[in-house]
C-alpha atoms as a PDB file:
ATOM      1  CA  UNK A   1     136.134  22.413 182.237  1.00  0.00           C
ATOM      2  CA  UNK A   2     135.033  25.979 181.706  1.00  0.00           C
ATOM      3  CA  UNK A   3     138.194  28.619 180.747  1.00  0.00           C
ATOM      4  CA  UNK A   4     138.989  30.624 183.875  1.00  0.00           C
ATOM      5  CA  UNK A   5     139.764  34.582 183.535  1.00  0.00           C
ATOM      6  CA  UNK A   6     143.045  35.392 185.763  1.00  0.00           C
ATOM      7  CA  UNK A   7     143.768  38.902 186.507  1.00  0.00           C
ATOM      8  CA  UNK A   8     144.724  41.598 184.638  1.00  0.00           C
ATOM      9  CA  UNK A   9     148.740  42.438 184.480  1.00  0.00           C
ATOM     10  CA  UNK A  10     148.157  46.128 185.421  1.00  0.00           C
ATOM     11  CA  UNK A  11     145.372  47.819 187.257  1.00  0.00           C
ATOM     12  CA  UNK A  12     144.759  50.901 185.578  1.00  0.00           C
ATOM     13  CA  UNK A  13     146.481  52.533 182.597  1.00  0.00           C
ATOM     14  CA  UNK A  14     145.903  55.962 181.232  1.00  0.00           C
ATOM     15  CA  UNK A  15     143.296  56.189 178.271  1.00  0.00           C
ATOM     16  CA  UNK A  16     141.970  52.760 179.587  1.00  0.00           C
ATOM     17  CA  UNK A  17     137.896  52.867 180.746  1.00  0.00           C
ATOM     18  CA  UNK A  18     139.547  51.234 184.938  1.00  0.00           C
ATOM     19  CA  UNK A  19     139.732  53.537 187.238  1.00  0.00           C
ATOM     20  CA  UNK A  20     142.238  52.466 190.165  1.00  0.00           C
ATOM     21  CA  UNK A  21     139.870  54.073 192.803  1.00  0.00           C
ATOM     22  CA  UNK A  22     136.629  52.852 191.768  1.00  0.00           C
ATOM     23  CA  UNK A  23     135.645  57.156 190.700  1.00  0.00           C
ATOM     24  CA  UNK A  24     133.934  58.071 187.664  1.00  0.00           C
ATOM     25  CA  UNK A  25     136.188  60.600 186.083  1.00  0.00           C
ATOM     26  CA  UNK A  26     133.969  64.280 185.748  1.00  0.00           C
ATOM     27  CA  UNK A  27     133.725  63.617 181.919  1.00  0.00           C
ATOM     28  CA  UNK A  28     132.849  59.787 182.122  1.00  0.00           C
ATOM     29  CA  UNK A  29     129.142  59.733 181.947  1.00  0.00           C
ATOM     30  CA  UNK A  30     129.512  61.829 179.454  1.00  0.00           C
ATOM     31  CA  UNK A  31     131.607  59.769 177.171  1.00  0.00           C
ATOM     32  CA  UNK A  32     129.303  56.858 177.837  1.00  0.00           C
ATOM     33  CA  UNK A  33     126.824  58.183 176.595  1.00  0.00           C
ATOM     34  CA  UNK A  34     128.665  59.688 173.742  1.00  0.00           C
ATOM     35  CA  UNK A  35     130.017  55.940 172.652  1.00  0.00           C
ATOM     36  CA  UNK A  36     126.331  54.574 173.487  1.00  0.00           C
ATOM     37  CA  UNK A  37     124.983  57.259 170.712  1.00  0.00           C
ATOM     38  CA  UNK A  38     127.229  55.803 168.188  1.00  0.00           C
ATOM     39  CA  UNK A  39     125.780  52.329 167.720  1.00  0.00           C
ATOM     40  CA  UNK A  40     122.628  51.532 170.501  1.00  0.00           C
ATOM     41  CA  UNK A  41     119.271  52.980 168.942  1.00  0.00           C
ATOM     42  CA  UNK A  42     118.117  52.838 172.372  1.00  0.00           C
ATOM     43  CA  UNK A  43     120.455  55.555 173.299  1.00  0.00           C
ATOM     44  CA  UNK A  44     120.283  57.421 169.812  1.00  0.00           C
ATOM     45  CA  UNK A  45     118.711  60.354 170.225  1.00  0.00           C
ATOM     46  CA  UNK A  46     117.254  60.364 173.816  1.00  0.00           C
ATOM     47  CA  UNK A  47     117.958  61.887 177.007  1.00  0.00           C
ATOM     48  CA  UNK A  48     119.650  60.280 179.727  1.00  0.00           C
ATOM     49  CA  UNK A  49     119.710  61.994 183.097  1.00  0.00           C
ATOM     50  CA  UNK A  50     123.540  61.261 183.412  1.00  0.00           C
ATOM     51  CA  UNK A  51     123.913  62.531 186.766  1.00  0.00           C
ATOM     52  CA  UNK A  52     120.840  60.225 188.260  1.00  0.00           C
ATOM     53  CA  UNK A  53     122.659  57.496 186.422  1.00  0.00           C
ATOM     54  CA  UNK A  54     126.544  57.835 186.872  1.00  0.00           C
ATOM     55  CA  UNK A  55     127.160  58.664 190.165  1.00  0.00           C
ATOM     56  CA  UNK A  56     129.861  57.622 193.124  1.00  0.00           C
ATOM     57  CA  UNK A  57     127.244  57.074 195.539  1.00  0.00           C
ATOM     58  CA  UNK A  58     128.157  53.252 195.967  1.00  0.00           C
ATOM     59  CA  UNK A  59     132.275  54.152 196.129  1.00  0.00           C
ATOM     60  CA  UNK A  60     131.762  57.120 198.716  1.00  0.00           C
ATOM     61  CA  UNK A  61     128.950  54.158 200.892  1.00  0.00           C
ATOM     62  CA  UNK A  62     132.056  51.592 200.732  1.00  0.00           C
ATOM     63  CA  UNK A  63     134.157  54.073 202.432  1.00  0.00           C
END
């Protein structure tokens, strides 16, 4: 039988990556990209257009 994941115990903590209303924080992308840099040589050294990428487009659609 395959193990099961139940829920977390708390929703959203400060400092932790949830956010309780589904919003990318301003400084988010970011800080993605920032802790991509560090280890993916796909993301080394490259632009990203962070704001084509990390948007709220689908939490502002689901209303």
């Amino acid at each position: 039988m395959p193990a099961t994941r139940s829920a977390p115990a708390r929703r959203h903590e400060p400092g932790t990556f949830l956010s309780p209303d589904g919003l990318m924080p301003a400084d988010g992308p970011k800080t993605v990209y920032k802790v991509l840099s560090a280890f993916d040589p796909t993301v080394k050294g490259h632009t990203v257009g962070l704001s084509k990428t990390c948007t709220d487009d689908f939490v502002d659609k689901a209303g």
